[in-house]
N, C-alpha and C. Protein backbone atom coordinates (compact mmCIF):
# COMPACT_ATOMS: atom_id res chain seq x y z
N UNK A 1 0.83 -1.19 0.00
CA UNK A 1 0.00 0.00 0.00
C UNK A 1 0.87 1.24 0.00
N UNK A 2 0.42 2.63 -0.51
CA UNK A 2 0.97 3.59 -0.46
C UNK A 2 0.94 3.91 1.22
N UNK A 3 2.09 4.41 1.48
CA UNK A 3 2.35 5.01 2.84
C UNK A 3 2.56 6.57 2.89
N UNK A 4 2.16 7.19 3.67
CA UNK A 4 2.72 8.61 4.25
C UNK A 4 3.35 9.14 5.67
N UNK A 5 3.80 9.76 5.35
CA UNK A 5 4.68 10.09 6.73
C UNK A 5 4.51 11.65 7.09
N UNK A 6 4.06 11.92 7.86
CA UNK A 6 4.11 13.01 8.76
C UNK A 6 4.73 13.76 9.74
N UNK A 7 6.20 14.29 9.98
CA UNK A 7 6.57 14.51 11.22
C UNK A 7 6.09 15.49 12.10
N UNK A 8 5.92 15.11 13.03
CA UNK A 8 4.39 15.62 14.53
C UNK A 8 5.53 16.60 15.15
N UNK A 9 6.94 16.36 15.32
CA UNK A 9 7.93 16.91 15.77
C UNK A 9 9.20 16.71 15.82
N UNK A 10 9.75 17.29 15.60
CA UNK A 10 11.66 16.93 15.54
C UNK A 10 11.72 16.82 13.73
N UNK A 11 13.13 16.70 13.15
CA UNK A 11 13.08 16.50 12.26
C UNK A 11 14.05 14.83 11.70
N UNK A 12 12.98 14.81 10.60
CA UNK A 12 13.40 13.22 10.30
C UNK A 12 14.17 13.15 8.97
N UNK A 13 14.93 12.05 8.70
CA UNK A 13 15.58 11.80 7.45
C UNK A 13 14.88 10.93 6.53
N UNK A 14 14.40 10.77 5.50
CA UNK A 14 13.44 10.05 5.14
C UNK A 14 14.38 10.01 3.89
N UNK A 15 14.58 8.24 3.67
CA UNK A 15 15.77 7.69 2.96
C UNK A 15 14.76 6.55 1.80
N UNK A 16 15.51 6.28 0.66
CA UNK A 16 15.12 5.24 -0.47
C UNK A 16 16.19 4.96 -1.00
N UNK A 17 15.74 3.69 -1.68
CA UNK A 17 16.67 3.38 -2.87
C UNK A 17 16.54 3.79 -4.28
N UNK A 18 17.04 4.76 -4.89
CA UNK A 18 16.59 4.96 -6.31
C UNK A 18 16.75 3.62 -7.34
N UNK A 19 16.31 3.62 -8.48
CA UNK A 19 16.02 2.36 -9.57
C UNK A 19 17.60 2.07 -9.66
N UNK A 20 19.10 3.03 -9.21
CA UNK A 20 20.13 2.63 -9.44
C UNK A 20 21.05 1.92 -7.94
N UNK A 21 19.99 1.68 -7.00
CA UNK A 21 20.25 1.09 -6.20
C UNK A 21 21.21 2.14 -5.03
N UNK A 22 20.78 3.60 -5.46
CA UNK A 22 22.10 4.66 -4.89
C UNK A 22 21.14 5.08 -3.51
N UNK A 23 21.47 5.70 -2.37
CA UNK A 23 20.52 6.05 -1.44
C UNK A 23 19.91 7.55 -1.68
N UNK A 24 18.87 7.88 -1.37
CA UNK A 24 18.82 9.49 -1.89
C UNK A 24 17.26 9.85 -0.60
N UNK A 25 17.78 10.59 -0.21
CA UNK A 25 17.08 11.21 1.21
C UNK A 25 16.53 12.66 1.10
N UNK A 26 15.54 12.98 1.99
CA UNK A 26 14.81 13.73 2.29
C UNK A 26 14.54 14.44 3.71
N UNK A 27 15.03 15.71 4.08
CA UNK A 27 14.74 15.88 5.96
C UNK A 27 13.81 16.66 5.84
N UNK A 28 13.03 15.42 6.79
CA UNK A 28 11.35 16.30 6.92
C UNK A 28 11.35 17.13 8.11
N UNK A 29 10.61 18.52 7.68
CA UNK A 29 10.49 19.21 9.33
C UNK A 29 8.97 19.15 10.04
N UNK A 30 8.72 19.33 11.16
CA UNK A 30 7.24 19.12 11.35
C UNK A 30 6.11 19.15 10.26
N UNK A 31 5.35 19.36 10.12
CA UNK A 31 3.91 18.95 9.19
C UNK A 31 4.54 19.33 7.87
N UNK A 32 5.61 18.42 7.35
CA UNK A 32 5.95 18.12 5.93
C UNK A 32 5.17 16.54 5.49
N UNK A 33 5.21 16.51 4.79
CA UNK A 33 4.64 15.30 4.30
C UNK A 33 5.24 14.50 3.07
N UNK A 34 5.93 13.30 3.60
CA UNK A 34 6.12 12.13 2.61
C UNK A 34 5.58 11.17 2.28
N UNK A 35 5.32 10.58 0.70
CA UNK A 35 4.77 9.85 0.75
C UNK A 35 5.78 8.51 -0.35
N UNK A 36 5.70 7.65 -0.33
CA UNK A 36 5.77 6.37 -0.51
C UNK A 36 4.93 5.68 -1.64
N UNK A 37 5.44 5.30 -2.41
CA UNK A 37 4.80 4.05 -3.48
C UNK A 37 4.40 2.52 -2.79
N UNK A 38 3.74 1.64 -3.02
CA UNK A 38 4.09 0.19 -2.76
C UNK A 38 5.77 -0.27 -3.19
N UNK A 39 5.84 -0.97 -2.38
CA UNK A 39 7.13 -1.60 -2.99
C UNK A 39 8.80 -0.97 -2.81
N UNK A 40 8.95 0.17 -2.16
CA UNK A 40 10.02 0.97 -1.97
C UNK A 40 10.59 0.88 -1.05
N UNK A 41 11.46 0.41 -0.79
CA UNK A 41 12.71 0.12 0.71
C UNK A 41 12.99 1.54 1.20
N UNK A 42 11.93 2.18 2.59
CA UNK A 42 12.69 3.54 2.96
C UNK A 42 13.34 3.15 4.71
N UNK A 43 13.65 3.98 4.87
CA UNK A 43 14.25 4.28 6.29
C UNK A 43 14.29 5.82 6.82
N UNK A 44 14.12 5.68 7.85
CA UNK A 44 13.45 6.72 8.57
C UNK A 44 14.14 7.39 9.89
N UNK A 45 15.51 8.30 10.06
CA UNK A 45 16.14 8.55 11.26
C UNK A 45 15.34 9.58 11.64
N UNK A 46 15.62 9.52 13.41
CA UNK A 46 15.36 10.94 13.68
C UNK A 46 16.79 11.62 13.75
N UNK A 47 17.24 13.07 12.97
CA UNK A 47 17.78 13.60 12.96
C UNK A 47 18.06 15.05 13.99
N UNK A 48 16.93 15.49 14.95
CA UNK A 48 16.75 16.27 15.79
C UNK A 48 17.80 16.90 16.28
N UNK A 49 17.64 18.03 16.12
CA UNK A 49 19.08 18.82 16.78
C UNK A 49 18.48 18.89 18.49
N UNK A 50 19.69 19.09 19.02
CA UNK A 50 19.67 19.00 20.46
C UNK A 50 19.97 17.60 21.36
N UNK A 51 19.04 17.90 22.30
CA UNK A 51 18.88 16.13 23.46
C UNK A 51 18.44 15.23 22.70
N UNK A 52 19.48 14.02 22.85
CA UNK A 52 19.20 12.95 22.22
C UNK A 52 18.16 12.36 22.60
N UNK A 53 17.68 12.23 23.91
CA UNK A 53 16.80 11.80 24.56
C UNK A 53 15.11 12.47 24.79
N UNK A 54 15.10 13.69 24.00
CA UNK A 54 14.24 13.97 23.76
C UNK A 54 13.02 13.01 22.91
N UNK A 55 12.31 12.51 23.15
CA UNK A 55 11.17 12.10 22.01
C UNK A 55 11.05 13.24 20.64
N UNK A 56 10.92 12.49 19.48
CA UNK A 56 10.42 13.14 18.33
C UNK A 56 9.45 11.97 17.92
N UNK A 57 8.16 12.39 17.39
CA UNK A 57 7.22 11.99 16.57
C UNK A 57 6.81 12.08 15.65
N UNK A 58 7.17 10.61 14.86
CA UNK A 58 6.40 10.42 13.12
C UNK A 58 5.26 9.87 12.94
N UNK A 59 4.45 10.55 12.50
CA UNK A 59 3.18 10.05 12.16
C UNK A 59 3.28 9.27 10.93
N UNK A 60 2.00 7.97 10.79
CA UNK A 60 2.49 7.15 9.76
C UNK A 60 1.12 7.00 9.23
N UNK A 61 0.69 7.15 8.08
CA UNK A 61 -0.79 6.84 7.46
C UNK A 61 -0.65 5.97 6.45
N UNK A 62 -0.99 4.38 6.61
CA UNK A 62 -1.11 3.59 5.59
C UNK A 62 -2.82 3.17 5.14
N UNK A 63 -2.11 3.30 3.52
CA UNK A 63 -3.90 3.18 3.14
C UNK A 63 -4.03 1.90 2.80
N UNK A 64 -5.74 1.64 2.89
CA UNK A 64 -6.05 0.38 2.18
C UNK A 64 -7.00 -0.59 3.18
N UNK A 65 -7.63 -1.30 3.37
CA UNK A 65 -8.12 -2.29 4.36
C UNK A 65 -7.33 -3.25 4.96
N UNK A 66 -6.41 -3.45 4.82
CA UNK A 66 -5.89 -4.84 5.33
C UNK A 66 -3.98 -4.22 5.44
N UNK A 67 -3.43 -2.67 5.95
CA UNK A 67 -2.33 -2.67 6.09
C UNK A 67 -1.23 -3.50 7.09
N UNK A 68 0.12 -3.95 6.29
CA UNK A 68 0.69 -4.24 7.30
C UNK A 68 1.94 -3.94 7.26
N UNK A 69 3.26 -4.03 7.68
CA UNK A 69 4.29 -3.54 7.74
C UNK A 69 5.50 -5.10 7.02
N UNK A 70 6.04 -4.66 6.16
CA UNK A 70 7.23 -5.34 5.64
C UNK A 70 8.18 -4.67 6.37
N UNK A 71 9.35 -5.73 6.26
CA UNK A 71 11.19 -5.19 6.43
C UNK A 71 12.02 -6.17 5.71
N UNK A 72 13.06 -5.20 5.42
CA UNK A 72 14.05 -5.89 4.53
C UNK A 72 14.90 -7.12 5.41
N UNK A 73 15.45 -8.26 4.62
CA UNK A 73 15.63 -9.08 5.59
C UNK A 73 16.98 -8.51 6.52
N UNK A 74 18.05 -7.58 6.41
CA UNK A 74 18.83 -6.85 6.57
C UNK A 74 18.31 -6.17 7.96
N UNK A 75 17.18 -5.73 7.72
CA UNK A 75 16.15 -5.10 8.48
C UNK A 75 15.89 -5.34 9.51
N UNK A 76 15.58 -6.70 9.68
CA UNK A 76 14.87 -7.95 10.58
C UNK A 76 16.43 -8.24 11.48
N UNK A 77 17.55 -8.56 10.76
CA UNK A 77 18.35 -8.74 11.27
C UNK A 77 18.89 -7.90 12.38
N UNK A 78 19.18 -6.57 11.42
CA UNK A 78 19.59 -5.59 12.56
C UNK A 78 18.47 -5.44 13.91
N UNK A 79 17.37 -5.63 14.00
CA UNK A 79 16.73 -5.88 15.12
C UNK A 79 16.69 -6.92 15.89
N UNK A 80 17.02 -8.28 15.67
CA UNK A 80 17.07 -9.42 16.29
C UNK A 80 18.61 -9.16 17.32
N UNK A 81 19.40 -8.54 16.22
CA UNK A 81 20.70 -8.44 16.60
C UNK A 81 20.75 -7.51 17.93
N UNK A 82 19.66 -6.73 18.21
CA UNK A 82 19.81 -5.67 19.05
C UNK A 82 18.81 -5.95 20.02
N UNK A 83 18.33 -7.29 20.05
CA UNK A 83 17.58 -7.82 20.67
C UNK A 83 16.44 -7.48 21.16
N UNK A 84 15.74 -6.74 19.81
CA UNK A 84 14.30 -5.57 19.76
C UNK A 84 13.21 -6.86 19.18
N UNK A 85 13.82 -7.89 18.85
CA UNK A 85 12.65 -8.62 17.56
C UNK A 85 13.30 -10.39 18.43
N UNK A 86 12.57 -11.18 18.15
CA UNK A 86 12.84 -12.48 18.30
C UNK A 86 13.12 -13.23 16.93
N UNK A 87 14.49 -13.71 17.52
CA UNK A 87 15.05 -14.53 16.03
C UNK A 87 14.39 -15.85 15.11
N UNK A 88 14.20 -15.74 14.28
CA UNK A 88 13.26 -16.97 13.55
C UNK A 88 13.88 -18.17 12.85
C-alpha cells in the first residue's frame, strides 16, 4: 500500500533506494509530508538537533483495508541483533 509520513515533531531523514540502487534522502520538518509508493525500501532517522533523549514523533498513514508492515531481511536482522525482535 501507499504510505505517508508526517513529522508531529523533531526533524526526520526520510531515505530510499533509487532504480540505481544509490541512497537518496529527504529531511522532513514538522507537518511536511512524505509519501511512498508500494514496494520501496525507505528508512526513517530521527535527525533532531539537540537532546538525544528527547522524544520526536512520526506520524504514519497507511492506506487500504488490510495494512501491514514489511522489512528488509537486513532489516529484521539488525533488530534481532539488538535484541528488539525475536530470532526466527
Amino acid at each position: 500500500t501507499n504510505e505517508t509520513f508526517i513529522p508531529m515533531t523533531g526533524t526526520w531523514r526520510c531515505s530510499w533506494e533509487n532504480e540505481k540502487g544509490d541512497v537518496e534522502y529527504v529531511d522532513a520538518e514538522p507537518f511536511d509530508v512524505v509519501s511512498f509508493p508500494p514496494a520501496v525500501a525507505r528508512r526513517f532517522e530521527n535527525i533532531t538537533k539537540g537532546d538525544p533523549n528527547v522524544e520526536s514523533i512520526l506520524m504514519v498513514v497507511i492506506g487500504g483495508n488490510a495494512p501491514h508492515a514489511e522489512f528488509t531481511d537486513q532489516s529484521m536482522q539488525t533488530l534481532a541483533d539488538a535484541g528488539v525482535w525475536p530470532r526466527t
